[in-house]
PDB file of N, CA and C in Angstrom:
ATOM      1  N   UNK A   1      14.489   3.386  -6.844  1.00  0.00           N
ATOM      2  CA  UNK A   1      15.217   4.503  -7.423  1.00  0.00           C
ATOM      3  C   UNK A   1      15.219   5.641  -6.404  1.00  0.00           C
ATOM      4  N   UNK A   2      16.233   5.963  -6.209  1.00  0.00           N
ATOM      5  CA  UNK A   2      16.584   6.927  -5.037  1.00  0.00           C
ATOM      6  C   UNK A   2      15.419   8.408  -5.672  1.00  0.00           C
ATOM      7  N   UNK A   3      15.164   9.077  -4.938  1.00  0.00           N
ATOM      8  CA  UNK A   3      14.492  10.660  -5.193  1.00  0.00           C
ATOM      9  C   UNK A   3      15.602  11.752  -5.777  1.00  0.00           C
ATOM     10  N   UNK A   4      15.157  12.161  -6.696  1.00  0.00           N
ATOM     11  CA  UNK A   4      15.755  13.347  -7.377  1.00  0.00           C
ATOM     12  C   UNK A   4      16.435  12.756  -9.033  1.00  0.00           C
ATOM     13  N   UNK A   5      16.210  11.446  -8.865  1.00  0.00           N
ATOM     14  CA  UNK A   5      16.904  10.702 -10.214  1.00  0.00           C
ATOM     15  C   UNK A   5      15.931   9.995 -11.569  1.00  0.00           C
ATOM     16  N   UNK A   6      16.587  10.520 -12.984  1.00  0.00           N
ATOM     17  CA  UNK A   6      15.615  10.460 -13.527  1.00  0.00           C
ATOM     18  C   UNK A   6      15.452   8.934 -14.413  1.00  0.00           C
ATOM     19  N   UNK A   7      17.029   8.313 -14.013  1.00  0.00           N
ATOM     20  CA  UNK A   7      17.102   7.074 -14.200  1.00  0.00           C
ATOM     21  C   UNK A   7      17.933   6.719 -13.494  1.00  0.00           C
ATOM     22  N   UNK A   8      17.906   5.178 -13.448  1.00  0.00           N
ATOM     23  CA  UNK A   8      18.778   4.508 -12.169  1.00  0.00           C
ATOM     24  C   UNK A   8      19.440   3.634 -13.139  1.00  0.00           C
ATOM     25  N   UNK A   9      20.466   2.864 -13.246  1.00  0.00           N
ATOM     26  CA  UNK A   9      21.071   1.755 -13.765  1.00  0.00           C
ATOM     27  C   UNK A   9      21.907   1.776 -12.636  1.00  0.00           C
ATOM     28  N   UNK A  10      22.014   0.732 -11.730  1.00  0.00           N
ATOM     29  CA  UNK A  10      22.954   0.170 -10.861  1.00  0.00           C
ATOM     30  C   UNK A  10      23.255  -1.338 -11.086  1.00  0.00           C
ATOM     31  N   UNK A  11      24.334  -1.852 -10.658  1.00  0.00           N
ATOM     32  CA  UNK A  11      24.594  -3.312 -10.739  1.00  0.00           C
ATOM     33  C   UNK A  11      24.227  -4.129  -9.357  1.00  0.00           C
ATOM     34  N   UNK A  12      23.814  -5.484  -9.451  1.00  0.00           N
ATOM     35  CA  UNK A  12      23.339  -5.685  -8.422  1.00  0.00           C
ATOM     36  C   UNK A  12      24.239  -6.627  -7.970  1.00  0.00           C
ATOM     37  N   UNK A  13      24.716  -6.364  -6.558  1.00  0.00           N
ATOM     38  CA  UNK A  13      25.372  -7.705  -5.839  1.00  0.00           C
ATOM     39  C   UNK A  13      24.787  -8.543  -5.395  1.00  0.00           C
ATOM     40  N   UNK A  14      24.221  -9.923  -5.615  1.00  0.00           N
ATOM     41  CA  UNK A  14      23.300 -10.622  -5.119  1.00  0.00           C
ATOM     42  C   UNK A  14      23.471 -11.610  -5.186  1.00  0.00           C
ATOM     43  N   UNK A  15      23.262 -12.956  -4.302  1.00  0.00           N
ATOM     44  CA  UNK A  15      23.539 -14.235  -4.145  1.00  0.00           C
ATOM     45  C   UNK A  15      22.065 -14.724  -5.031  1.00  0.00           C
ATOM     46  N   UNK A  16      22.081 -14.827  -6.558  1.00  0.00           N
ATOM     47  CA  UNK A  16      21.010 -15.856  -7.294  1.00  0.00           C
ATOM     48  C   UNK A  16      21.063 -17.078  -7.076  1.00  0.00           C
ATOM     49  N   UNK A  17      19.955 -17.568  -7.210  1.00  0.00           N
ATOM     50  CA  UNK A  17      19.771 -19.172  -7.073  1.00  0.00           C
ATOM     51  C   UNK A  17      20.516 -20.083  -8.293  1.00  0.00           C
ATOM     52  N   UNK A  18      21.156 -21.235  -8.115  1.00  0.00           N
ATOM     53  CA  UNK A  18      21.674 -21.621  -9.317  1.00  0.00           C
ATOM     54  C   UNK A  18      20.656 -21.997 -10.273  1.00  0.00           C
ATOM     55  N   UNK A  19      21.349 -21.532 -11.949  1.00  0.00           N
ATOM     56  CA  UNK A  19      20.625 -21.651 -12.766  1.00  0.00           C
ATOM     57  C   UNK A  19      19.564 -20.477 -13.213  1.00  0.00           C
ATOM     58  N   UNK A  20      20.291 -19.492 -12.055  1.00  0.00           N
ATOM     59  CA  UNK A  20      19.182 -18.063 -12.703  1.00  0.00           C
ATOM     60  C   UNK A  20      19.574 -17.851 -13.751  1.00  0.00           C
ATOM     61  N   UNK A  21      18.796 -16.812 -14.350  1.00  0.00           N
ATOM     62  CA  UNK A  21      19.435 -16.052 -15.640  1.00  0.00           C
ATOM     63  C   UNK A  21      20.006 -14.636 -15.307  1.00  0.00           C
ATOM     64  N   UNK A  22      19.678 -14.561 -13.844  1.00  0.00           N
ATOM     65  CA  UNK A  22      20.408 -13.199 -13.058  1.00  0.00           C
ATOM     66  C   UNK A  22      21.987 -13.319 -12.596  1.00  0.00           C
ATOM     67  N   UNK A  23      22.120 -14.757 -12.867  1.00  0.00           N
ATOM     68  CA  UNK A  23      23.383 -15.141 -11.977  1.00  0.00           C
ATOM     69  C   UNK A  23      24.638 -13.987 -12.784  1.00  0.00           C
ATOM     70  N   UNK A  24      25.693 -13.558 -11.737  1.00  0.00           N
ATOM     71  CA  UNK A  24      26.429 -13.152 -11.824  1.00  0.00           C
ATOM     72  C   UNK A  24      26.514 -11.638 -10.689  1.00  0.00           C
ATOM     73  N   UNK A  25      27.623 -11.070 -10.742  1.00  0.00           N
ATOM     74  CA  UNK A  25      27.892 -10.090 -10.058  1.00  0.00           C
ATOM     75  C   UNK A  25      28.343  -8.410 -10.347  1.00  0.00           C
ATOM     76  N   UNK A  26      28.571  -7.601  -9.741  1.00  0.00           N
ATOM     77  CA  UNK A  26      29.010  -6.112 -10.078  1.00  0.00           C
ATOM     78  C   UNK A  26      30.502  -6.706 -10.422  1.00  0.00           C
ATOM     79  N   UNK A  27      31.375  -7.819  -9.732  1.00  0.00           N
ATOM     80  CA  UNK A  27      32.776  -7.719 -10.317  1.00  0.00           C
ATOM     81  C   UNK A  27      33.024  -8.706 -11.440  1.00  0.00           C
ATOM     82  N   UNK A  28      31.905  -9.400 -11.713  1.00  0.00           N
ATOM     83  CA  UNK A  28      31.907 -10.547 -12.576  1.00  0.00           C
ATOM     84  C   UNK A  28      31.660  -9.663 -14.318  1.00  0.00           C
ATOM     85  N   UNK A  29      32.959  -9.400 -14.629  1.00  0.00           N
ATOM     86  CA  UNK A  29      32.959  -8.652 -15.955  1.00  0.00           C
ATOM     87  C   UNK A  29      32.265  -8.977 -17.151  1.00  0.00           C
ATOM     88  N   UNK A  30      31.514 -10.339 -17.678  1.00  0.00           N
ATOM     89  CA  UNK A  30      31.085 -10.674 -18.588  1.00  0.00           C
ATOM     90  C   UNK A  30      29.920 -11.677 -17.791  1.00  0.00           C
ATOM     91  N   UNK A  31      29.384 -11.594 -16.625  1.00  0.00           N
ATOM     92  CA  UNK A  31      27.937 -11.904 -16.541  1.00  0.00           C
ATOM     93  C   UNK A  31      27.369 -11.161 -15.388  1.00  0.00           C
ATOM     94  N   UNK A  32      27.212  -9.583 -15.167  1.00  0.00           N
ATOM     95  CA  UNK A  32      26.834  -9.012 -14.423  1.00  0.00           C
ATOM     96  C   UNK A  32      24.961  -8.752 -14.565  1.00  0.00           C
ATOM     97  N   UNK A  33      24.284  -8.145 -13.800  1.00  0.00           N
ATOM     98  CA  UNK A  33      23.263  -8.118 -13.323  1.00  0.00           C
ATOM     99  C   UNK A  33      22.801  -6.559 -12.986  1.00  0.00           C
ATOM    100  N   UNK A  34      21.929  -5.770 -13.664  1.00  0.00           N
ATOM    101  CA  UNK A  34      21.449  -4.620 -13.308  1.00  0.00           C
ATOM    102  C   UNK A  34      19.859  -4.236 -12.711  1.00  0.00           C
ATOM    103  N   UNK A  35      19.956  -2.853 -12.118  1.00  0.00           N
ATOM    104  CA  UNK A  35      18.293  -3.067 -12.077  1.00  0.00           C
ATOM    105  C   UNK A  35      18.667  -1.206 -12.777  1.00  0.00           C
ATOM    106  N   UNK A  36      17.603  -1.653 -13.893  1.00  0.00           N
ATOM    107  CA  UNK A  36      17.529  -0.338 -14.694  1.00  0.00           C
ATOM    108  C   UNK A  36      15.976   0.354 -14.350  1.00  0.00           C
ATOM    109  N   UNK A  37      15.872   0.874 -13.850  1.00  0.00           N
ATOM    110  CA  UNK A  37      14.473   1.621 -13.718  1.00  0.00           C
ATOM    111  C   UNK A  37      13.786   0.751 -13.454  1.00  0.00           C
ATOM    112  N   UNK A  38      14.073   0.015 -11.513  1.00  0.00           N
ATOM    113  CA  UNK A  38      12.977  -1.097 -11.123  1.00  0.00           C
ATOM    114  C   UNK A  38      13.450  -2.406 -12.008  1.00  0.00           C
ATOM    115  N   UNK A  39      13.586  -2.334 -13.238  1.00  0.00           N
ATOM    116  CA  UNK A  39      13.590  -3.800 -13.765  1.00  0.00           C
ATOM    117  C   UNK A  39      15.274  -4.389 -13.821  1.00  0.00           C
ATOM    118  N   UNK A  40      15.030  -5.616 -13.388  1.00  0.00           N
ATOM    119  CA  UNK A  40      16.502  -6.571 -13.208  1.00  0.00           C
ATOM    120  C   UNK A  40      16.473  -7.060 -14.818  1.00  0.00           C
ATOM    121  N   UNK A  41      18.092  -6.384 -15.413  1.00  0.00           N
ATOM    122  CA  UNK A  41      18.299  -7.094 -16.775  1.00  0.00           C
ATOM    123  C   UNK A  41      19.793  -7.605 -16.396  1.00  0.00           C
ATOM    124  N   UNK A  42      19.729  -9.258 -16.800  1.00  0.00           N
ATOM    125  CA  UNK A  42      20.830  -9.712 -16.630  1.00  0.00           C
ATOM    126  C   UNK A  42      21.929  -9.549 -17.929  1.00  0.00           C
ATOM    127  N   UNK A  43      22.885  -9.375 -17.837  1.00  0.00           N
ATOM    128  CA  UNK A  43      24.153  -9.362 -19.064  1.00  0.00           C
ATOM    129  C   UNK A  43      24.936 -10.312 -19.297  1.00  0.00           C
ATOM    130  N   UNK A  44      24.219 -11.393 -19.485  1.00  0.00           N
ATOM    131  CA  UNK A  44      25.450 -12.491 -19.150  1.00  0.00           C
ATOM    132  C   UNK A  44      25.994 -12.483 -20.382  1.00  0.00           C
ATOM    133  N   UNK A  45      27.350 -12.816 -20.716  1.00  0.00           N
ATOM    134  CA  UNK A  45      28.799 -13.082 -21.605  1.00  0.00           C
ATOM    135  C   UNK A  45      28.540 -11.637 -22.700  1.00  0.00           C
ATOM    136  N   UNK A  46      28.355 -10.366 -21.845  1.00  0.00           N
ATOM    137  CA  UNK A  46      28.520  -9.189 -22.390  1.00  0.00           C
ATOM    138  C   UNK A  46      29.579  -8.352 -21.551  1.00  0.00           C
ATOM    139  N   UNK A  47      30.459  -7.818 -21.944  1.00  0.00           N
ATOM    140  CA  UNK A  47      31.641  -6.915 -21.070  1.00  0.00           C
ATOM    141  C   UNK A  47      31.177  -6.129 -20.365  1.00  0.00           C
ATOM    142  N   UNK A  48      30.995  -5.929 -19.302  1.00  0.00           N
ATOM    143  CA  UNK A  48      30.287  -4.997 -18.440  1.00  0.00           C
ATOM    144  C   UNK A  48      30.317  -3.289 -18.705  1.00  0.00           C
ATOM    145  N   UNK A  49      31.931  -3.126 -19.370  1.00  0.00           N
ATOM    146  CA  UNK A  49      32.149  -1.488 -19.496  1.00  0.00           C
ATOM    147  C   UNK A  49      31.748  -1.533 -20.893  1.00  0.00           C
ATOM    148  N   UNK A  50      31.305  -2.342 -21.902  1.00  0.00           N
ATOM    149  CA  UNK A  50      30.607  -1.769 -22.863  1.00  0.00           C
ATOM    150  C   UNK A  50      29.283  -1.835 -22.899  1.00  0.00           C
ATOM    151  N   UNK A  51      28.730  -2.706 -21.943  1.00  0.00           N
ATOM    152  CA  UNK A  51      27.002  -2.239 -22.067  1.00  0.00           C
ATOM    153  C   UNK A  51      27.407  -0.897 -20.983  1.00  0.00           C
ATOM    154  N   UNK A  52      28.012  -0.745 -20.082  1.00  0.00           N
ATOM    155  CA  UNK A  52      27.665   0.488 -19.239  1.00  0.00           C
ATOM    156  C   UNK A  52      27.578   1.812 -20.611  1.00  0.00           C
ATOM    157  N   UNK A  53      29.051   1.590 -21.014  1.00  0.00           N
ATOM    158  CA  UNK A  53      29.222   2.752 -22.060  1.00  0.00           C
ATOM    159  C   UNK A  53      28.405   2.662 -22.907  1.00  0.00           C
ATOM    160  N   UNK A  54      27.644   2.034 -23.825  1.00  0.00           N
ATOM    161  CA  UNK A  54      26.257   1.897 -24.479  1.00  0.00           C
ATOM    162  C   UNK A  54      25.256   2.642 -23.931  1.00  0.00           C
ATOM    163  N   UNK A  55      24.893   2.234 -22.467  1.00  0.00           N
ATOM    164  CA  UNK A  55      23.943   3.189 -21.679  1.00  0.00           C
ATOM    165  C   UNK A  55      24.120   4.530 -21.639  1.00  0.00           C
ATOM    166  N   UNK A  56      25.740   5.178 -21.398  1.00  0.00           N
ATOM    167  CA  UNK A  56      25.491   6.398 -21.169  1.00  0.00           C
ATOM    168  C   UNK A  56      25.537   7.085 -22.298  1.00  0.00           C
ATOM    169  N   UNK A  57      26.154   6.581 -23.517  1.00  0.00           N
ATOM    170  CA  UNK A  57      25.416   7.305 -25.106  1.00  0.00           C
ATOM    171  C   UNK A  57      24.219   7.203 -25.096  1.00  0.00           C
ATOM    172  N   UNK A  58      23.295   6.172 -24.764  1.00  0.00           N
ATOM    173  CA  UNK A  58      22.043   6.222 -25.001  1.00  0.00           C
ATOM    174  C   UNK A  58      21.510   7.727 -23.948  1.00  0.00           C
ATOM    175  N   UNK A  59      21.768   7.717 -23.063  1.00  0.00           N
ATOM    176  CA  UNK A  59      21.064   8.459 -21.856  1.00  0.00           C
ATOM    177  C   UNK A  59      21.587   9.754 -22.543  1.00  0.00           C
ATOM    178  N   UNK A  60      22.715  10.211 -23.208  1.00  0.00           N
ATOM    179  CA  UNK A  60      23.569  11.234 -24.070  1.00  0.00           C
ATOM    180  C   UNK A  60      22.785  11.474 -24.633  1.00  0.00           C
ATOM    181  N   UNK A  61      22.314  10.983 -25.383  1.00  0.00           N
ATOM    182  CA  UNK A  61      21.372  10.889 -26.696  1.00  0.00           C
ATOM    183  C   UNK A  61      19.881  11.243 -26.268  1.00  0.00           C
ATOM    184  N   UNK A  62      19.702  10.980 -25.327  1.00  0.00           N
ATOM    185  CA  UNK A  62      18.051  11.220 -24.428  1.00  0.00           C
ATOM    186  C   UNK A  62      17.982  12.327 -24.341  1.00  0.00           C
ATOM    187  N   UNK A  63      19.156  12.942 -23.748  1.00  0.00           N
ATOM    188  CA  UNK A  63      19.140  14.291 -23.190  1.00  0.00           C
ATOM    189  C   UNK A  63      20.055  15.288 -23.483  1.00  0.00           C
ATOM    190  N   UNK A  64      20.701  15.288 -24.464  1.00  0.00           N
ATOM    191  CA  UNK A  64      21.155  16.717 -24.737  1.00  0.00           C
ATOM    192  C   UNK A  64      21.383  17.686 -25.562  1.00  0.00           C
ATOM    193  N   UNK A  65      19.713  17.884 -26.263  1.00  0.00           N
ATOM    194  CA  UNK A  65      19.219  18.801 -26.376  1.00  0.00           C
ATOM    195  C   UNK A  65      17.950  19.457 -25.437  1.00  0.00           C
ATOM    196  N   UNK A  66      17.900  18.935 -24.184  1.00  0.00           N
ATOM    197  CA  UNK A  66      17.329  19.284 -23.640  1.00  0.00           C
ATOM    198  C   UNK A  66      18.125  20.856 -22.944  1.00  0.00           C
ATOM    199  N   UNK A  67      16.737  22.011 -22.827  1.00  0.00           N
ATOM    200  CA  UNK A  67      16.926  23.597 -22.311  1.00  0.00           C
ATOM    201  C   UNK A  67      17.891  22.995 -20.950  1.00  0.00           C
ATOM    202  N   UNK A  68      17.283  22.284 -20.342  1.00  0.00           N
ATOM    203  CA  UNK A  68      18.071  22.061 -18.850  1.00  0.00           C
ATOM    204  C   UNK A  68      19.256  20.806 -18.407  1.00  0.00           C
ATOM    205  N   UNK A  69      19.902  21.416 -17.446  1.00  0.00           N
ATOM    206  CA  UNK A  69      21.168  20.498 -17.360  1.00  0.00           C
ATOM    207  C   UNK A  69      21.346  19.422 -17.068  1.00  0.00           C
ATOM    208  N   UNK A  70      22.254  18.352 -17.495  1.00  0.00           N
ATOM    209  CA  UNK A  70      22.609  17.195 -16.544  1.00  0.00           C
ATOM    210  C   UNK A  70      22.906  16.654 -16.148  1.00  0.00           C
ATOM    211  N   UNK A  71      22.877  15.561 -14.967  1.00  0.00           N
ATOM    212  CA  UNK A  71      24.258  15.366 -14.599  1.00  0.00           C
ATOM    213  C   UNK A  71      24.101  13.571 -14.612  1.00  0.00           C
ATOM    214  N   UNK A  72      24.946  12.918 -14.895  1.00  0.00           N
ATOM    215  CA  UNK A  72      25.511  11.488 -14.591  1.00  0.00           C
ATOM    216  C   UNK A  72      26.747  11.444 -13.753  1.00  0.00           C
ATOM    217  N   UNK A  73      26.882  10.461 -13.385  1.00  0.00           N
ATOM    218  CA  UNK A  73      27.410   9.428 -11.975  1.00  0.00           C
ATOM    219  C   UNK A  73      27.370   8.165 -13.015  1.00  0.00           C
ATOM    220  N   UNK A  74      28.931   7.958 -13.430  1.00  0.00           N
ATOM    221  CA  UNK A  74      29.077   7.154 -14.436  1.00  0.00           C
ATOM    222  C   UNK A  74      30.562   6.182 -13.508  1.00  0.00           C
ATOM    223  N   UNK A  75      30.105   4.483 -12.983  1.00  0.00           N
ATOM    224  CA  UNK A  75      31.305   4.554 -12.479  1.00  0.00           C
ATOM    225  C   UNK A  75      31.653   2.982 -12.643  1.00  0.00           C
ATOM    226  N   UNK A  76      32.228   2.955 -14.049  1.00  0.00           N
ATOM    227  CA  UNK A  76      32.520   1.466 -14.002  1.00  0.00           C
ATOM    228  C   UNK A  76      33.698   0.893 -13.594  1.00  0.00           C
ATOM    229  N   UNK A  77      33.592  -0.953 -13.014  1.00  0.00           N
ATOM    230  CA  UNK A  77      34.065  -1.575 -12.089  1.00  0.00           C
ATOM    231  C   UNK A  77      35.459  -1.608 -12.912  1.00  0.00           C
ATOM    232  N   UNK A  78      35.571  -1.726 -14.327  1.00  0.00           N
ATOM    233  CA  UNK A  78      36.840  -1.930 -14.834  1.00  0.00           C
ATOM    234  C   UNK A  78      37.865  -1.089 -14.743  1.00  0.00           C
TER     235      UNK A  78
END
C-alpha cells in the first residue's frame, strides 16, 4: 500500500497458475483479482464495476461522518 493511503483496493494483472482461484485479470470483467489492504480477493463470475461500486459505498459509509476530508481515486475498467 503506497504511503499516505488509508486503503488500497487495486486490481491485479497477473499471470496465475492454472486452476487458481486468483485466475483472471483487471480487463477480465466477471473474473478479476484484487489486493485489498495486502490481501488478494479473487471475484470470479462477479461484474467487476459492481463489486468496485459496492466498495466505494462501503468506504462512503466508513467515512463520512468523519470531522476530516476525503478523497478517492475511483477508476473502473468498464
Amino acid at each position: 500500500m503506497p504511503a499516505g493511503w488509508t486503503d488500497w483496493m487495486v486490481s491485479l494483472q497477473k499471470r496465475w497458475p492454472a486452476g487458481s482461484p486468483y485466475r483472471g485479470g483487471t480487463y477480465n470483467y466477471f473474473a478479476f483479482t484484487q489486493n485489498i489492504n495486502h490481501t488478494v480477493v479473487p471475484h470470479r463470475g462477479k461484474y467487476s464495476s459492481n463489486v468496485i461500486g459496492t466498495e466505494v459505498r462501503g468506504l462512503i459509509s466508513k467515512y463520512h461522518r468523519s470531522s476530516k476530508p476525503f478523497f478517492m481515486w475511483v477508476t473502473p475498467v468498464a
